[in-house]
Protein backbone atom coordinates (compact mmCIF):
# COMPACT_ATOMS: atom_id res chain seq x y z
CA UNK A 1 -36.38 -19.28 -52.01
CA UNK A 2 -37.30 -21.63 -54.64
CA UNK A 3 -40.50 -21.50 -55.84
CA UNK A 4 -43.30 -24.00 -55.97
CA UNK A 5 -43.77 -26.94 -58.18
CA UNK A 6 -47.40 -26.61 -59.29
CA UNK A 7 -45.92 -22.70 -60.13
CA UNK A 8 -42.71 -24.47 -62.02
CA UNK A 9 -45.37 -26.46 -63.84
CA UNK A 10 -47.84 -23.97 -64.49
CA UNK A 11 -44.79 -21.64 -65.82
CA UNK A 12 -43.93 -25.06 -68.37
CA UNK A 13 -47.26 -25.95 -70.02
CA UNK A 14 -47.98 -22.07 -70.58
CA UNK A 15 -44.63 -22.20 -72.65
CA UNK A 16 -45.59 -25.45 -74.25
CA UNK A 17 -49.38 -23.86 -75.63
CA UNK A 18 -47.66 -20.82 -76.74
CA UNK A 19 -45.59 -23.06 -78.27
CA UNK A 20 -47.91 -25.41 -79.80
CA UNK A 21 -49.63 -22.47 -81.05
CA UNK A 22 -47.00 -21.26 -82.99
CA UNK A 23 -47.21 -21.42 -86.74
CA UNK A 24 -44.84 -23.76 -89.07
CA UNK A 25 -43.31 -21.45 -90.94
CA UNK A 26 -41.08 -24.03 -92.35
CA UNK A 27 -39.99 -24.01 -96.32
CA UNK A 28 -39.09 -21.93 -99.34
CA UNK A 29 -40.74 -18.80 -100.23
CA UNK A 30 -40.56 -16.65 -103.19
CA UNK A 31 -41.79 -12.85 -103.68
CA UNK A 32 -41.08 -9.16 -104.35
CA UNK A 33 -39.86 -6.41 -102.17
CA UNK A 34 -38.78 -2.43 -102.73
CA UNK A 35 -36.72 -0.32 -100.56
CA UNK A 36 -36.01 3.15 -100.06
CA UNK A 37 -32.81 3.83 -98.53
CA UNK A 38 -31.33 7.58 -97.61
CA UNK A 39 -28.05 8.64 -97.03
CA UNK A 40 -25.53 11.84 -97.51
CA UNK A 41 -25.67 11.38 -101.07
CA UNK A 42 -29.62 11.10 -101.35
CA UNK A 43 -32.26 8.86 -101.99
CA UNK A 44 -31.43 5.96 -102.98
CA UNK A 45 -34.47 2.94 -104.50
CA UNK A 46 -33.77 -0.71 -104.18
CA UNK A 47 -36.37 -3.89 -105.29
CA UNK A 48 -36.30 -7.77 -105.63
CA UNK A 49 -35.57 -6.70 -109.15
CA UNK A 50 -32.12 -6.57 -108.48
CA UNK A 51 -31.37 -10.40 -107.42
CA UNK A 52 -30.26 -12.64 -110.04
CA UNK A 53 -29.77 -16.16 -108.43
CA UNK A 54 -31.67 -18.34 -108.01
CA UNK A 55 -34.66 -16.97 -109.85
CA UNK A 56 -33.78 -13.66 -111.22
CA UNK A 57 -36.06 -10.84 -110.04
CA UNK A 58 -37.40 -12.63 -107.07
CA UNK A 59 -36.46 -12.91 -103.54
CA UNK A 60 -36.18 -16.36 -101.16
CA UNK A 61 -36.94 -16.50 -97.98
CA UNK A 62 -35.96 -20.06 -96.65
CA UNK A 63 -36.92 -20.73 -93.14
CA UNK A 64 -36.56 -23.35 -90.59
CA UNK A 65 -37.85 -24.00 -86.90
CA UNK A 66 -34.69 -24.88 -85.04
CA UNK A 67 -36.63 -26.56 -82.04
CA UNK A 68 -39.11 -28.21 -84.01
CA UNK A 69 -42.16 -27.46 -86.89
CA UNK A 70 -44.52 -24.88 -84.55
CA UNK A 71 -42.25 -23.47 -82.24
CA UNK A 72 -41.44 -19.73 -82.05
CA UNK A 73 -37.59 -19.95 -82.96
CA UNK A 74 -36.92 -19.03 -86.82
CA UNK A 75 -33.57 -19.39 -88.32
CA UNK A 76 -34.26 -17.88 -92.11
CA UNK A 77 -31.69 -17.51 -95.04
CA UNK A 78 -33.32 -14.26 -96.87
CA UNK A 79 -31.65 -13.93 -100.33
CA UNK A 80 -28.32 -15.87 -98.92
CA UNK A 81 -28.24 -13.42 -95.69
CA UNK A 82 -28.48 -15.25 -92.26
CA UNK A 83 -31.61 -14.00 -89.94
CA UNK A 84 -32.75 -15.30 -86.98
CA UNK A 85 -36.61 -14.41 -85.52
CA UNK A 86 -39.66 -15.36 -83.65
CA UNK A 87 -43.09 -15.94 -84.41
CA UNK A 88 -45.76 -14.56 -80.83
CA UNK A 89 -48.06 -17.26 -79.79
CA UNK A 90 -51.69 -17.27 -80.23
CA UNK A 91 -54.79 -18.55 -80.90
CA UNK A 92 -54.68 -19.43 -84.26
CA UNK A 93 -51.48 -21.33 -85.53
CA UNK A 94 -52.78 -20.42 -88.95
CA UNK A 95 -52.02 -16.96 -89.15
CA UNK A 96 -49.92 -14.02 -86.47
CA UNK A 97 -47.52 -12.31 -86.33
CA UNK A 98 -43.40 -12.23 -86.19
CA UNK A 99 -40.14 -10.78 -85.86
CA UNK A 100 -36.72 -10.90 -87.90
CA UNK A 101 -33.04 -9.89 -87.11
CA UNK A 102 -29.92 -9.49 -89.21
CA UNK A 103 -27.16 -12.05 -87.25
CA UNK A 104 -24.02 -10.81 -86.15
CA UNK A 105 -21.62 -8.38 -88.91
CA UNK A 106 -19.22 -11.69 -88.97
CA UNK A 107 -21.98 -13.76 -89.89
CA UNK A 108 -23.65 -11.55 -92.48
CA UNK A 109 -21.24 -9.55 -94.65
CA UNK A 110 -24.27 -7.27 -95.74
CA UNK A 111 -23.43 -4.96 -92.53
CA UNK A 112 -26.78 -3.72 -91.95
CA UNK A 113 -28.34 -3.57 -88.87
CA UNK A 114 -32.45 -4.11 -89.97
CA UNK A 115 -35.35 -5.39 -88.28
CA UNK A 116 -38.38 -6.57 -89.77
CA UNK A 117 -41.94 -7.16 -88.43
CA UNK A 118 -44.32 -9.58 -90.37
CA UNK A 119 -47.68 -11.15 -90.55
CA UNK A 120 -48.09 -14.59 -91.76
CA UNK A 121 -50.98 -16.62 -92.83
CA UNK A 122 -50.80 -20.60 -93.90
CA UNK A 123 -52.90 -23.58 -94.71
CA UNK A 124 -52.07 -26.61 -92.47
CA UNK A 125 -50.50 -29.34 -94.37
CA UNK A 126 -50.24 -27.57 -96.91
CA UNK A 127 -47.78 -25.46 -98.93
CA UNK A 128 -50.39 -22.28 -98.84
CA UNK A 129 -49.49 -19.41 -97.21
CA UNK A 130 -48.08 -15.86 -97.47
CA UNK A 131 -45.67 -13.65 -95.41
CA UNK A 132 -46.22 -9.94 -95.91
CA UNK A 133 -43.14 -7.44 -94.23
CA UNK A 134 -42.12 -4.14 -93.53
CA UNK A 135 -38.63 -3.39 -91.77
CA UNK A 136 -36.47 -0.58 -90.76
CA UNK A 137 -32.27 -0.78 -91.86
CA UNK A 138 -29.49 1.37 -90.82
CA UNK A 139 -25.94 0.65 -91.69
CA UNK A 140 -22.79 2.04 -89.46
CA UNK A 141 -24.87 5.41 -88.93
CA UNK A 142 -24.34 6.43 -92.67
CA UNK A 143 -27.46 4.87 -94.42
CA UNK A 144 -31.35 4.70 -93.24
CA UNK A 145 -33.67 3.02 -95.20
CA UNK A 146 -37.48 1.31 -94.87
CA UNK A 147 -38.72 -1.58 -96.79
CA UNK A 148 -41.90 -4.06 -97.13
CA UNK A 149 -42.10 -6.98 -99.51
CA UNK A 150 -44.49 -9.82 -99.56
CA UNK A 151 -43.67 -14.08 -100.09
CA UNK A 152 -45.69 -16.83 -100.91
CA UNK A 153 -44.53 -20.16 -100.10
CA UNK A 154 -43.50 -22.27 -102.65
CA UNK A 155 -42.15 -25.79 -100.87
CA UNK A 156 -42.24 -26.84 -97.43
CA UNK A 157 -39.23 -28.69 -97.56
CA UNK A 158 -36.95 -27.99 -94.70
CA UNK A 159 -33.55 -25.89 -95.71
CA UNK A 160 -32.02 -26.56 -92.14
CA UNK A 161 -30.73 -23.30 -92.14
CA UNK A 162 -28.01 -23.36 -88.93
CA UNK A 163 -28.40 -21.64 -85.87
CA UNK A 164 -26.79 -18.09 -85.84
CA UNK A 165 -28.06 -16.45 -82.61
């Protein structure tokens, strides 16, 4: 049974305000992290301190909205590892909350399997606006780890980061 138009519709323009209250993400973002990993042969602390390129001690997030500036899709580049993600709808495109996802082992060499939840906040047209994260990693069963780090956004120039979910 197929079901009725003005339900088809009604289904459509609820996607298209969740949509339209997404926030635009969209840019480069600089900041800091630490991690604390565990594994067989202990503890084990990591930080942004260890990247050296581009900007030595501090980690990029580059992001991009596949289907458009405001929409939920994310495709991110965090410190040259592909992520894909989602930002939920609401009320307030200026500030909510998110999720992020390692892509497939072929894609990213890195080989962990991580998730991170986030909270955003930006100015509108503007280049304002901060992401703050925590995640969870494991890798193959052999290392566990948690982290949290915090961006700020530095350009909102589109990377156009490909799709890799």
């Amino acid at each position: 049974m197929r079901p009725p138009l003005s339900l088809l519709a009604a289904s459509l323009l609820a996607l298209a305000v969740t949509s339209a209250h997404a926030g635009d993400l969209t840019g480069i973002w600089k900041g800091k992290f630490s991690c604390t990993l565990m594994s067989d042969a202990g503890k084990e602390k990591l930080s942004s301190r260890a990247v050296e390129a581009p900007d030595p001690g501090l980690s990029t997030l580059e992001v991009t909205h596949p289907d458009g500036p405001g929409t939920p899709t994310l495709q991110l580049r965090i410190d040259n590892g592909l992520r894909a993600g989602f930002l939920l709808g609401g009320a307030d495109a200026a500030k909510g909350a998110g999720a992020i996802v390692d892509c497939s082992a072929a894609i990213d060499p890195s080989g962990f399997g991580e998730i991170r939840n986030f909270r955003f906040k930006v100015s509108p047209d503007a280049v304002k606006g901060t992401v703050s994260w925590r995640g969870l990693l494991v890798e193959d069963g052999a290392v566990v780890g948690a982290c949290k780090g915090r961006w700020k956004r530095v350009s909102r120039q589109d990377p156009l980061i490909p799709r890799c979910r």
